[in-house]
C-alpha atoms as a PDB file:
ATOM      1  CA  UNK A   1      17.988   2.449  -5.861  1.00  0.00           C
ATOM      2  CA  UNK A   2      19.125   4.079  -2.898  1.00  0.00           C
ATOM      3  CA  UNK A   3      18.686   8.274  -3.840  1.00  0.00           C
ATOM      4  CA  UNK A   4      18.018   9.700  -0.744  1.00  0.00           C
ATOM      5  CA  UNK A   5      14.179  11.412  -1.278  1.00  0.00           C
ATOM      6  CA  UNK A   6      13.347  10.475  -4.710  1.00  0.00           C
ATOM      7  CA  UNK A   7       9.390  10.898  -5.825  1.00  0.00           C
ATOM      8  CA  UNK A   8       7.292   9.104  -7.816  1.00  0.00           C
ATOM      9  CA  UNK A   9       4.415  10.410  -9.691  1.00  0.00           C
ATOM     10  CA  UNK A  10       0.960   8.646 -10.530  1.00  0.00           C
ATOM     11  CA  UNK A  11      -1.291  10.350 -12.473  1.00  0.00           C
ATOM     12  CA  UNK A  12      -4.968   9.071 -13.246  1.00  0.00           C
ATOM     13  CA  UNK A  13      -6.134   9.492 -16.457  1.00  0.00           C
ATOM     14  CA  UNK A  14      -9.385  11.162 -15.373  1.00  0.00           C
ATOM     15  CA  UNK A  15     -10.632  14.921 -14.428  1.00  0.00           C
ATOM     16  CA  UNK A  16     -11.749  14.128 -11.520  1.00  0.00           C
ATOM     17  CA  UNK A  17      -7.860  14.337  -9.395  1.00  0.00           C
ATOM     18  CA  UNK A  18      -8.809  15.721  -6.009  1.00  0.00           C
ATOM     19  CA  UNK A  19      -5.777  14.941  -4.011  1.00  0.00           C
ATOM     20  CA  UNK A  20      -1.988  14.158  -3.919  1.00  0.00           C
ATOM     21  CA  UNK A  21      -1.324  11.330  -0.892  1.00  0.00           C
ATOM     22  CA  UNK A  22       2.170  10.671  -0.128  1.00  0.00           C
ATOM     23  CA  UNK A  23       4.110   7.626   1.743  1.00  0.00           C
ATOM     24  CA  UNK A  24       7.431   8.550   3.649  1.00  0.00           C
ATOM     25  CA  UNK A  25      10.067   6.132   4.222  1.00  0.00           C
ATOM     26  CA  UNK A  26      12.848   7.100   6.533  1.00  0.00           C
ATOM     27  CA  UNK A  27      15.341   5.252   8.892  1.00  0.00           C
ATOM     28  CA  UNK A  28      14.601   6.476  12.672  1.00  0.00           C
ATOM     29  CA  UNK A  29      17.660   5.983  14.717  1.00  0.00           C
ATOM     30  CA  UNK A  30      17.222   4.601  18.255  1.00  0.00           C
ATOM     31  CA  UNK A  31      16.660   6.329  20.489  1.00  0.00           C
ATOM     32  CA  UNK A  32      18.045   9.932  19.290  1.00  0.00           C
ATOM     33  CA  UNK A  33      14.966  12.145  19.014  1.00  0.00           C
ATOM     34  CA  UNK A  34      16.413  14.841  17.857  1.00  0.00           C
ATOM     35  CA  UNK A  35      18.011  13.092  14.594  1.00  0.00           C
ATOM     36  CA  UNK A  36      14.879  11.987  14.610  1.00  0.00           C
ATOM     37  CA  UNK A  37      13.029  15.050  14.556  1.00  0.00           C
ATOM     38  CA  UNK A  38      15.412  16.446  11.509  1.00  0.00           C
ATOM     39  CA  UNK A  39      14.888  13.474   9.438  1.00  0.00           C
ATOM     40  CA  UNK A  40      11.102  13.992   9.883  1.00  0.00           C
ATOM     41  CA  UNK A  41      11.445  17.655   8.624  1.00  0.00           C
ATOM     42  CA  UNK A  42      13.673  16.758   5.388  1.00  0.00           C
ATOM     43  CA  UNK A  43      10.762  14.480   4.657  1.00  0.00           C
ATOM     44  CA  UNK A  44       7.683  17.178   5.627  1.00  0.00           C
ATOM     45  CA  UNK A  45      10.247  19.121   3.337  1.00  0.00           C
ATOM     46  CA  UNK A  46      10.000  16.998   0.365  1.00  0.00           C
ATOM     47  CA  UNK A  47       6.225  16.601   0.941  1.00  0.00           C
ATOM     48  CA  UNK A  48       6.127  20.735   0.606  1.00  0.00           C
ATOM     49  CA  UNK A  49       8.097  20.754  -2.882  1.00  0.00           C
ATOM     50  CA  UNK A  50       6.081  18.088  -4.622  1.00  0.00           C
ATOM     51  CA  UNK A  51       2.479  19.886  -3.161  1.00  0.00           C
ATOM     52  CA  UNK A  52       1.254  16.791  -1.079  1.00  0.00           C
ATOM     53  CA  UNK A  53      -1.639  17.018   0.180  1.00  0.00           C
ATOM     54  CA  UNK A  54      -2.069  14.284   2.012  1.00  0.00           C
ATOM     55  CA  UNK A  55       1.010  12.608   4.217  1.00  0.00           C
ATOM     56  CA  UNK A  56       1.601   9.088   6.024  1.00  0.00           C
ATOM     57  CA  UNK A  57       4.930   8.478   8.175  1.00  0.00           C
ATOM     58  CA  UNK A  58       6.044   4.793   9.305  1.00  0.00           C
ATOM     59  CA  UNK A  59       5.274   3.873  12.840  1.00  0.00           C
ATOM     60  CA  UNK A  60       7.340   4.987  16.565  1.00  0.00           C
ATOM     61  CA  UNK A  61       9.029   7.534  13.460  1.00  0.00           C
ATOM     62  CA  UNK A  62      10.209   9.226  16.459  1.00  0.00           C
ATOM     63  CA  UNK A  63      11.395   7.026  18.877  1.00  0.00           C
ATOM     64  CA  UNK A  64      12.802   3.863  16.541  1.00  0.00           C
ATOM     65  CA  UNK A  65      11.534   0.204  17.672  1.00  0.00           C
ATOM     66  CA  UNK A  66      13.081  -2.121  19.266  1.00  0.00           C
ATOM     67  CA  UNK A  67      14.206  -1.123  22.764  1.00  0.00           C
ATOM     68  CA  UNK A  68      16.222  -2.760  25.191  1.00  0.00           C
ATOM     69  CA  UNK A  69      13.344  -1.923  27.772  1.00  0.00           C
ATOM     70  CA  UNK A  70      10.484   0.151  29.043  1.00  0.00           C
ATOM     71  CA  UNK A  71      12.403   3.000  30.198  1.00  0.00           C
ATOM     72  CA  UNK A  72      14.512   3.091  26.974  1.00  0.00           C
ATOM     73  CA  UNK A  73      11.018   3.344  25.243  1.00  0.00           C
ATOM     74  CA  UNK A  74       9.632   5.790  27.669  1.00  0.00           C
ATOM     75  CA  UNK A  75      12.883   8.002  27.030  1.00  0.00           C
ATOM     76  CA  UNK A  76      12.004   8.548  23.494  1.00  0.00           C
ATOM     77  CA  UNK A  77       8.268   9.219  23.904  1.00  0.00           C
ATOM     78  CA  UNK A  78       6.208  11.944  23.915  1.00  0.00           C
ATOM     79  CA  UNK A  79       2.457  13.496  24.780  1.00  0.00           C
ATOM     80  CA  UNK A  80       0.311  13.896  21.974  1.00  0.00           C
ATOM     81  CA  UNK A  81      -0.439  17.005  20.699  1.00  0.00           C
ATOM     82  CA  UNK A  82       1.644  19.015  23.048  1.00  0.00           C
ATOM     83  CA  UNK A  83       5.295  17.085  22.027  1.00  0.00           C
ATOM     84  CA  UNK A  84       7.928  18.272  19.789  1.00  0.00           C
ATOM     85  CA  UNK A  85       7.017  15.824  16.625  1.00  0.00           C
ATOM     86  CA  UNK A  86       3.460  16.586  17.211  1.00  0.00           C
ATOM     87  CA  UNK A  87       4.205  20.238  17.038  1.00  0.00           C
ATOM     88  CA  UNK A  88       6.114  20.037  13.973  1.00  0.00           C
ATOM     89  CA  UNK A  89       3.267  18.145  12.201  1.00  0.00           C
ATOM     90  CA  UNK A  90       0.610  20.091  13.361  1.00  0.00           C
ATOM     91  CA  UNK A  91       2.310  22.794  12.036  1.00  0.00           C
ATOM     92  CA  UNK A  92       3.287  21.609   8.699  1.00  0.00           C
ATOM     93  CA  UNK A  93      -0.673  20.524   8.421  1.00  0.00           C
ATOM     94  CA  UNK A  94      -1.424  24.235   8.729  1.00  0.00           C
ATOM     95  CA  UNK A  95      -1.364  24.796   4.841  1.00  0.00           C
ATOM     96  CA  UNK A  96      -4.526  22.816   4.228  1.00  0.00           C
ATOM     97  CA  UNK A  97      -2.938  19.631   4.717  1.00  0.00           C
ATOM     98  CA  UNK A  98      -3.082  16.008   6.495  1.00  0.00           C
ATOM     99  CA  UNK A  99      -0.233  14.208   8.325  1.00  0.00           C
ATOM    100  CA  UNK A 100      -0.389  10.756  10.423  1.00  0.00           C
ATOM    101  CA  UNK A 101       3.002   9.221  12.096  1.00  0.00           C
ATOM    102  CA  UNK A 102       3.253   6.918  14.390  1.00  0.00           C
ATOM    103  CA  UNK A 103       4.756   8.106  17.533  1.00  0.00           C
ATOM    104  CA  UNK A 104       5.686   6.540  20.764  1.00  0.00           C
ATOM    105  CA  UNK A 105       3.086   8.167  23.279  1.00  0.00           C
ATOM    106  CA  UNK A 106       3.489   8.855  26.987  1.00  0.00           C
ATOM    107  CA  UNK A 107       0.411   9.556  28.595  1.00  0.00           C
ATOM    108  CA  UNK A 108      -0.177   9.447  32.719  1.00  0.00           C
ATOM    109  CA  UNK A 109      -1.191   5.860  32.543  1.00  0.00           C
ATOM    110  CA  UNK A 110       0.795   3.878  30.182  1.00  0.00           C
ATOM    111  CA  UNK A 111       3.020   4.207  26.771  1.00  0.00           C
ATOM    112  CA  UNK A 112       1.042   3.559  23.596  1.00  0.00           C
ATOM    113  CA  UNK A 113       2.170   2.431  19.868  1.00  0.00           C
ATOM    114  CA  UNK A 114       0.138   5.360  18.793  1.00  0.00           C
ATOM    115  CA  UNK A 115      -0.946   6.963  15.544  1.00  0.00           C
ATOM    116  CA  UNK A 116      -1.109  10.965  15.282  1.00  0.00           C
ATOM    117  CA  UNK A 117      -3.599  12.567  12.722  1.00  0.00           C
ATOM    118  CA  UNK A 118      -3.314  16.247  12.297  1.00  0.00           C
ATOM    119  CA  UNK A 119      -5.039  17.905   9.619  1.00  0.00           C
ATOM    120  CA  UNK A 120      -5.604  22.064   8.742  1.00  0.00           C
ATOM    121  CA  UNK A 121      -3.604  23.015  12.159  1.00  0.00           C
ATOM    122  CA  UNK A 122      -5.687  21.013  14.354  1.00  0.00           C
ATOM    123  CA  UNK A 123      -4.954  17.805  16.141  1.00  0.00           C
ATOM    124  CA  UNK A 124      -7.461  15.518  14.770  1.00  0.00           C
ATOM    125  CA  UNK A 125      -7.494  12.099  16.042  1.00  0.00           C
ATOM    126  CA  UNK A 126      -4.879   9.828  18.048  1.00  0.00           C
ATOM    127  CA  UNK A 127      -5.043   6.233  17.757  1.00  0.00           C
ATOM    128  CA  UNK A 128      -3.605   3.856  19.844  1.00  0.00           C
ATOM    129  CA  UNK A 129      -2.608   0.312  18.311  1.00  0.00           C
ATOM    130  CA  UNK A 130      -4.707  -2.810  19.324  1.00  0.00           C
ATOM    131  CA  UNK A 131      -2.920  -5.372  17.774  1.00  0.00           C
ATOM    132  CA  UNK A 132       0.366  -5.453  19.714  1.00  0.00           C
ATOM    133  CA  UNK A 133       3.289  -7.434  17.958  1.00  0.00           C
ATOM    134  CA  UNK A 134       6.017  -9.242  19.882  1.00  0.00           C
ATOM    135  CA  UNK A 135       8.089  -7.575  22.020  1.00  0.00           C
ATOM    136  CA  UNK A 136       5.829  -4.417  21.690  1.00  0.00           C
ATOM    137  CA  UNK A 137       3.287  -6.416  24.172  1.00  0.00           C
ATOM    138  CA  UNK A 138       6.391  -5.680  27.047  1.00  0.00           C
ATOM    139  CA  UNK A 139       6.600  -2.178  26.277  1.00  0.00           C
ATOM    140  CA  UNK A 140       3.361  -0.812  25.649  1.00  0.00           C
ATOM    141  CA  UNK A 141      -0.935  -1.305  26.569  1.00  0.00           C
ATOM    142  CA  UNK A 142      -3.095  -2.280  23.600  1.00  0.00           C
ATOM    143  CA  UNK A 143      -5.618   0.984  22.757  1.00  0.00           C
ATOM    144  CA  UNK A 144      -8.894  -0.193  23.563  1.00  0.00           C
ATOM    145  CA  UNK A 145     -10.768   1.785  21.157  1.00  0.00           C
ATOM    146  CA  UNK A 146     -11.421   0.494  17.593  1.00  0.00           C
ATOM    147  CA  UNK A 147      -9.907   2.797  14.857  1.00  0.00           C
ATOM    148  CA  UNK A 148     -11.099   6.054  13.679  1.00  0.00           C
ATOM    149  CA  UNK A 149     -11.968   7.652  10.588  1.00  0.00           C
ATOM    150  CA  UNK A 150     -11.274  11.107   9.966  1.00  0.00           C
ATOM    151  CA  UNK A 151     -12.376  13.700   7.341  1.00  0.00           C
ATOM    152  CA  UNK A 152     -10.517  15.998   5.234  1.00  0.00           C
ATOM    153  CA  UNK A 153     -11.478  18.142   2.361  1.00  0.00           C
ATOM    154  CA  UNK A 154     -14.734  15.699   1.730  1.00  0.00           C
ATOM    155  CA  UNK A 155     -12.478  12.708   2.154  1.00  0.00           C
ATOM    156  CA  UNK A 156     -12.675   9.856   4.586  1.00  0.00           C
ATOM    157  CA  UNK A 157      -9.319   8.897   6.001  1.00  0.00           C
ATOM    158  CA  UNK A 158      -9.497   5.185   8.042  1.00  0.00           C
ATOM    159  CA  UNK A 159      -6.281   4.913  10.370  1.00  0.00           C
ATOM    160  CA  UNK A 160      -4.505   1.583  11.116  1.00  0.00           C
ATOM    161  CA  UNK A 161      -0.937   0.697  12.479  1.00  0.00           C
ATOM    162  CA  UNK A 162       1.541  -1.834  11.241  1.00  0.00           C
ATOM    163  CA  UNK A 163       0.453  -5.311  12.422  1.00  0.00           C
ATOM    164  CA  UNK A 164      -3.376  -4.399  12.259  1.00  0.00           C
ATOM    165  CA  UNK A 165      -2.749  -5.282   8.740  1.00  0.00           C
ATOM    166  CA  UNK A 166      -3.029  -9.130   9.707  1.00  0.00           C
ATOM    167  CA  UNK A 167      -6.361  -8.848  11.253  1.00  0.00           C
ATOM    168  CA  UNK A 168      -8.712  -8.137   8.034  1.00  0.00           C
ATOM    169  CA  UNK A 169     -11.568  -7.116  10.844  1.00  0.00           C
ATOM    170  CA  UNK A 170      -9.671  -3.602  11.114  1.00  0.00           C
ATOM    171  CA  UNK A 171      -9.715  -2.711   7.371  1.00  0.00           C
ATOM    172  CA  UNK A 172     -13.245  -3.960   7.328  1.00  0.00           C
ATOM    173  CA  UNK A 173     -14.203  -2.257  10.437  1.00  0.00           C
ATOM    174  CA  UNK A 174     -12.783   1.270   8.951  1.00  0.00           C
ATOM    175  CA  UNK A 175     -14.364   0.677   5.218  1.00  0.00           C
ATOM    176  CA  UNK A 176     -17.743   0.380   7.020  1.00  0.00           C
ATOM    177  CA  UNK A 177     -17.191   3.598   8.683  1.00  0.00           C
ATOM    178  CA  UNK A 178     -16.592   4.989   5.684  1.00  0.00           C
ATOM    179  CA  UNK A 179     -13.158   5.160   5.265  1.00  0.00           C
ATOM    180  CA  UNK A 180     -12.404   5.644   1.307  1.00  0.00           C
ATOM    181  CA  UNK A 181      -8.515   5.439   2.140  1.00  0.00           C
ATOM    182  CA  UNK A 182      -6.231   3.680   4.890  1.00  0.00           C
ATOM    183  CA  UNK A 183      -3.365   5.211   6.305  1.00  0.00           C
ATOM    184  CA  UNK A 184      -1.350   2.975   7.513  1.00  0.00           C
ATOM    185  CA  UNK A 185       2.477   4.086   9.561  1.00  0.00           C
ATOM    186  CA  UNK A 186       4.198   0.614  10.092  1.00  0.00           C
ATOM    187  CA  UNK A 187       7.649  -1.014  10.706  1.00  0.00           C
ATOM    188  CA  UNK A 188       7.355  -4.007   8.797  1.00  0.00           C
ATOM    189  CA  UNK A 189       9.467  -6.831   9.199  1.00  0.00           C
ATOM    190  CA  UNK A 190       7.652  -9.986   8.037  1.00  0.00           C
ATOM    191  CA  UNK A 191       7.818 -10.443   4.346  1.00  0.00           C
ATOM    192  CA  UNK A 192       3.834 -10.569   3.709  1.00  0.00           C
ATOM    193  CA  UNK A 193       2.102  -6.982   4.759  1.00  0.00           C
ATOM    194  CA  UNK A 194       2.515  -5.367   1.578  1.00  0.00           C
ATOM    195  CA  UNK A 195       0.760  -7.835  -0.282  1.00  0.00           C
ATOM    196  CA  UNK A 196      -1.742  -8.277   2.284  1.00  0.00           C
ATOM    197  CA  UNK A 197      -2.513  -4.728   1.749  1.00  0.00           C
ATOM    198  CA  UNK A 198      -3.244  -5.486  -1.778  1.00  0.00           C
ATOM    199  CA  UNK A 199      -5.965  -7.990  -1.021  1.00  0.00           C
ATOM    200  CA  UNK A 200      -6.886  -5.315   1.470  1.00  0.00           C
ATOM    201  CA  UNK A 201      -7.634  -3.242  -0.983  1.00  0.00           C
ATOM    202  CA  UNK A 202      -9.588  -5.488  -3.173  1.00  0.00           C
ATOM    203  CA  UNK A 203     -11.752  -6.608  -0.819  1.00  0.00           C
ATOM    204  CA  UNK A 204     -12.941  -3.642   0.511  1.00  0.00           C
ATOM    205  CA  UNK A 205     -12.802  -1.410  -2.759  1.00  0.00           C
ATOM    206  CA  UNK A 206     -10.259   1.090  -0.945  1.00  0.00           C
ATOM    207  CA  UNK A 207      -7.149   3.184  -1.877  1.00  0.00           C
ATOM    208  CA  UNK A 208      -4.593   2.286   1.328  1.00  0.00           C
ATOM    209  CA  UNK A 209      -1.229   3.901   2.012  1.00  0.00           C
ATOM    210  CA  UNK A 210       1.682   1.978   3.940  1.00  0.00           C
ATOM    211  CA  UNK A 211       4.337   3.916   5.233  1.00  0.00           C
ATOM    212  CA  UNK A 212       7.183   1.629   5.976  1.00  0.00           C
ATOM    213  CA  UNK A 213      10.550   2.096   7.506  1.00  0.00           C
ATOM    214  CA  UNK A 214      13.919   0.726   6.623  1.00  0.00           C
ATOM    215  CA  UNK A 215      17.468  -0.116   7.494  1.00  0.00           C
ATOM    216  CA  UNK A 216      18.907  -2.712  10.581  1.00  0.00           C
ATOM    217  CA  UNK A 217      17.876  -1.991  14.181  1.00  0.00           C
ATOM    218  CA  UNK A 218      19.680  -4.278  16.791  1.00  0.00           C
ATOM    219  CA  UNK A 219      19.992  -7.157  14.105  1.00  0.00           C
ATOM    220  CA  UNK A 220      16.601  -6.435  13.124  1.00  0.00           C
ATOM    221  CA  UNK A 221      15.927  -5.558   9.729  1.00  0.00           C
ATOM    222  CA  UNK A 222      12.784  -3.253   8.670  1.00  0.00           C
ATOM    223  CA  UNK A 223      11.490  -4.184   5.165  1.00  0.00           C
ATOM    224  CA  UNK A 224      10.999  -0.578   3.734  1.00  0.00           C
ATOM    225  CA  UNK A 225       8.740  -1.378   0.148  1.00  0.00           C
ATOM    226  CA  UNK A 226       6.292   1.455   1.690  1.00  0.00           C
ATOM    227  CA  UNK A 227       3.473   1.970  -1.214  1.00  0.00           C
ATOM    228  CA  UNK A 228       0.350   3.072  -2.177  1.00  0.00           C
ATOM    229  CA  UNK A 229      -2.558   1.004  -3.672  1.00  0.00           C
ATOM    230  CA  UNK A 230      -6.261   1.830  -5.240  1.00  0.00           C
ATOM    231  CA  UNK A 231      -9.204   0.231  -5.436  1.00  0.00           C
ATOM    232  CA  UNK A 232      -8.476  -2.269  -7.489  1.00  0.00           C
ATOM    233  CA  UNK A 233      -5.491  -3.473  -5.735  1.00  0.00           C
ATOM    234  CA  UNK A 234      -2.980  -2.020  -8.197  1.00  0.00           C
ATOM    235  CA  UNK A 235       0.286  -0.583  -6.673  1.00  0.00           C
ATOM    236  CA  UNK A 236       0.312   3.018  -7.702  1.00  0.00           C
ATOM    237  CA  UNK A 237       3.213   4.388  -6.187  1.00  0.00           C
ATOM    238  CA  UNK A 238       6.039   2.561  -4.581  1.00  0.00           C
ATOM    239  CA  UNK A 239       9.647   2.764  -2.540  1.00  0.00           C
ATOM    240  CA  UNK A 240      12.263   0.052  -2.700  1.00  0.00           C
ATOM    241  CA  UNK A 241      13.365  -1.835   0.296  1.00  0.00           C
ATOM    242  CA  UNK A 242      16.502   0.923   0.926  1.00  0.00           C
ATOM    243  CA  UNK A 243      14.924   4.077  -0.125  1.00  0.00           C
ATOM    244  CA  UNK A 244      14.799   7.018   1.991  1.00  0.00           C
ATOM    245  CA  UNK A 245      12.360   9.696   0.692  1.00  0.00           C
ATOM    246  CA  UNK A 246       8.572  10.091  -1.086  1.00  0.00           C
ATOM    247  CA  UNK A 247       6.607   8.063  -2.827  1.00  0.00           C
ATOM    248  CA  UNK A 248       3.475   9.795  -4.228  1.00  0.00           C
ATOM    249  CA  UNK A 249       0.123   9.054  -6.059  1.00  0.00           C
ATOM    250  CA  UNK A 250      -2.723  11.401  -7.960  1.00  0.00           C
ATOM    251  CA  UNK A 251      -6.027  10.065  -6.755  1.00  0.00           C
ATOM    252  CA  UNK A 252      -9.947  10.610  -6.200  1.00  0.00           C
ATOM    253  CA  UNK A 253     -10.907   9.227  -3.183  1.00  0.00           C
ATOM    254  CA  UNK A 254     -14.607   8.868  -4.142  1.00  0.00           C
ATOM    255  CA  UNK A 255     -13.767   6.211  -6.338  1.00  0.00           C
ATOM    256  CA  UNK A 256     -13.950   3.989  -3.541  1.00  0.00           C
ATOM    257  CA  UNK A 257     -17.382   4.618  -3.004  1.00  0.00           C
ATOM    258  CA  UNK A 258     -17.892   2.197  -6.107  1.00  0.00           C
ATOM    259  CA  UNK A 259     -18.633  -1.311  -4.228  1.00  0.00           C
ATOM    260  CA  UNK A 260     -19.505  -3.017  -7.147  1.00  0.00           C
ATOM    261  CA  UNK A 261     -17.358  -6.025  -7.749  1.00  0.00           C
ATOM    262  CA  UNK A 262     -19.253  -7.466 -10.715  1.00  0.00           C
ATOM    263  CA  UNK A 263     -22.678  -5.695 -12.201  1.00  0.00           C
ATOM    264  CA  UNK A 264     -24.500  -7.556  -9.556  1.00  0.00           C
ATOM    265  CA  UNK A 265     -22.537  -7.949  -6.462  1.00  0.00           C
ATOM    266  CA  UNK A 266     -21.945  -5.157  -4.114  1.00  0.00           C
ATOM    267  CA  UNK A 267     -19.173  -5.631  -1.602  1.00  0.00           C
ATOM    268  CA  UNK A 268     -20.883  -4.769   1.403  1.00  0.00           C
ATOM    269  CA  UNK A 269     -24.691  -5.980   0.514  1.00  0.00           C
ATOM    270  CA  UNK A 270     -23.396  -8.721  -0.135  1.00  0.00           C
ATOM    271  CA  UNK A 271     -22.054  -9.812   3.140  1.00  0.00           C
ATOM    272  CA  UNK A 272     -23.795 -12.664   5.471  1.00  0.00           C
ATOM    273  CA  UNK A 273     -23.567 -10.709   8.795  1.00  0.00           C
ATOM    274  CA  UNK A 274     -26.097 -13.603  10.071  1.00  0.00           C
ATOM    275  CA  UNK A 275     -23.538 -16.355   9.585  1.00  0.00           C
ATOM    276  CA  UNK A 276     -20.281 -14.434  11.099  1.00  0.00           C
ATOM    277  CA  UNK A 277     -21.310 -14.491  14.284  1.00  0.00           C
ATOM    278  CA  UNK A 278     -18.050 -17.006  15.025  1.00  0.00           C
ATOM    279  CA  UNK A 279     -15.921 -14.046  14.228  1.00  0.00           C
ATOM    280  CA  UNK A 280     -16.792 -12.050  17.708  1.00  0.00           C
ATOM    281  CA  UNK A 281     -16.450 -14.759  19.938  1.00  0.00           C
ATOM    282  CA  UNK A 282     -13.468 -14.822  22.149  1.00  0.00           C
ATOM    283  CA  UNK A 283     -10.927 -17.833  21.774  1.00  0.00           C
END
């Protein structure tokens, strides 16, 4: 299916709805920020007429990905919050709302594959991606802080970006910080993230959000398939591999604060801290 914008609805079958969270898919085209920019707007757009609440956009939305070079990458960038995509989502969060996108950032140091959080009209949190894949490692400096959670209407929002889905640390890292749901702006182009995100979900008892882009960028070919999972790992909401528009889910984000896998194992008390030491160690 290929109807530009279409929306899915999930509804739980409980009383207890709190919030709408929605997962755009676009195609950003290299390196035109201003198509850019409109194509993020049609989407905020769709997110006002079906009330969401709560808004994830894929990764470098406004820039595209895969640049020739540095300066190509540092032509499309721009400062977080004071830019023109940053102003246009801090402004659409005004109405009691959250946004992340991933956004190609230009500070006076470096550029960063960065995530953007904006929620009620203020610029909440920026985070900068750790986990650098390919060519990305030529064009931008790894954040060096881990990733943050952010609240929002009694929620806790974890962020992550694209290939931080490989590393389970990061989903771990955020669900111990209290993170009830992961949003999560990528560009996907190996075949295995969405499922990944499944098991992410499982394991840590977690609602996640992928935002995924599509189409073919310089012969490289973005996997789209952006979708929304609860606690259980169930897909609630999804977007083929073409789409361009919403995909939308219904949910209570305290049901994640059920860590009970079975009547007697809770996923967190559970754990052997003691014996994971091997997991900090470099090499």
């Amino acid at each position: 299916m290929t109807e530009e914008n279409k929306a899915y609805r999930y509804f739980l079958n409980s009383s207890e709805i709190e919030m709408r969270i929605a997962v755009g898919q676009m195609n950003p085209l290299l390196p035109d920020v201003h198509e850019n920019l409109a194509r993020i707007r049609k989407l905020l757009k769709k997110a006002d007429d079906n009330q969401v609440d709560v808004l994830v956009l894929p990764e470098l939305s406004n820039s595209g990905y895969v640049f020739r070079n540095k300066a190509e990458a540092a032509f499309a960038s721009e400062t977080i919050p004071s830019g023109k995509f940053s102003t246009e989502l801090q402004k659409w969060s005004k109405s009691d709302r959250l946004v992340v996108a991933g956004l190609c950032e230009q500070t006076s140091i470096a550029l960063y594959n960065s995530a953007a959080v904006f929620g009620e009209g203020k610029h909440l949190a920026t985070y900068r991606k750790i986990h650098l894949f390919k060519n990305e490692k030529d064009w931008f400096l790894p954040g060096q802080e881990e990733p943050p959670v952010v609240e929002f209407k009694g929620a806790k929002f974890g962020i992550m970006i694209c290939f931080d889905w490989v590393f389970p640390e990061v989903a771990r890292v955020l669900t111990l910080k209290g993170a009830q749901v992961i949003l999560h702006p990528a560009n996907l182009v190996l075949p295995y993230c969405q499922d990944a995100m499944v098991t992410r979900s499982i394991e840590n008892t977690i609602f996640t959000a992928t935002a995924n882009r599509v189409g073919t960028e310089r012969e490289v070919v973005f996997s789209g398939n952006s979708q929304i999972t609860n606690t259980k790992g169930e897909r609630l909401a999804t977007l083929s591999g073409t789409e361009i528009g919403l995909a939308f889910a219904d949910i209570d984000p305290q049901d994640a604060e059920n860590k009970m896998m079975t009547e007697r194992n809770h996923i967190l008390e559970d754990r052997r801290p003691d014996l994971y030491s091997r997991l900090i160690k470099s090499g």
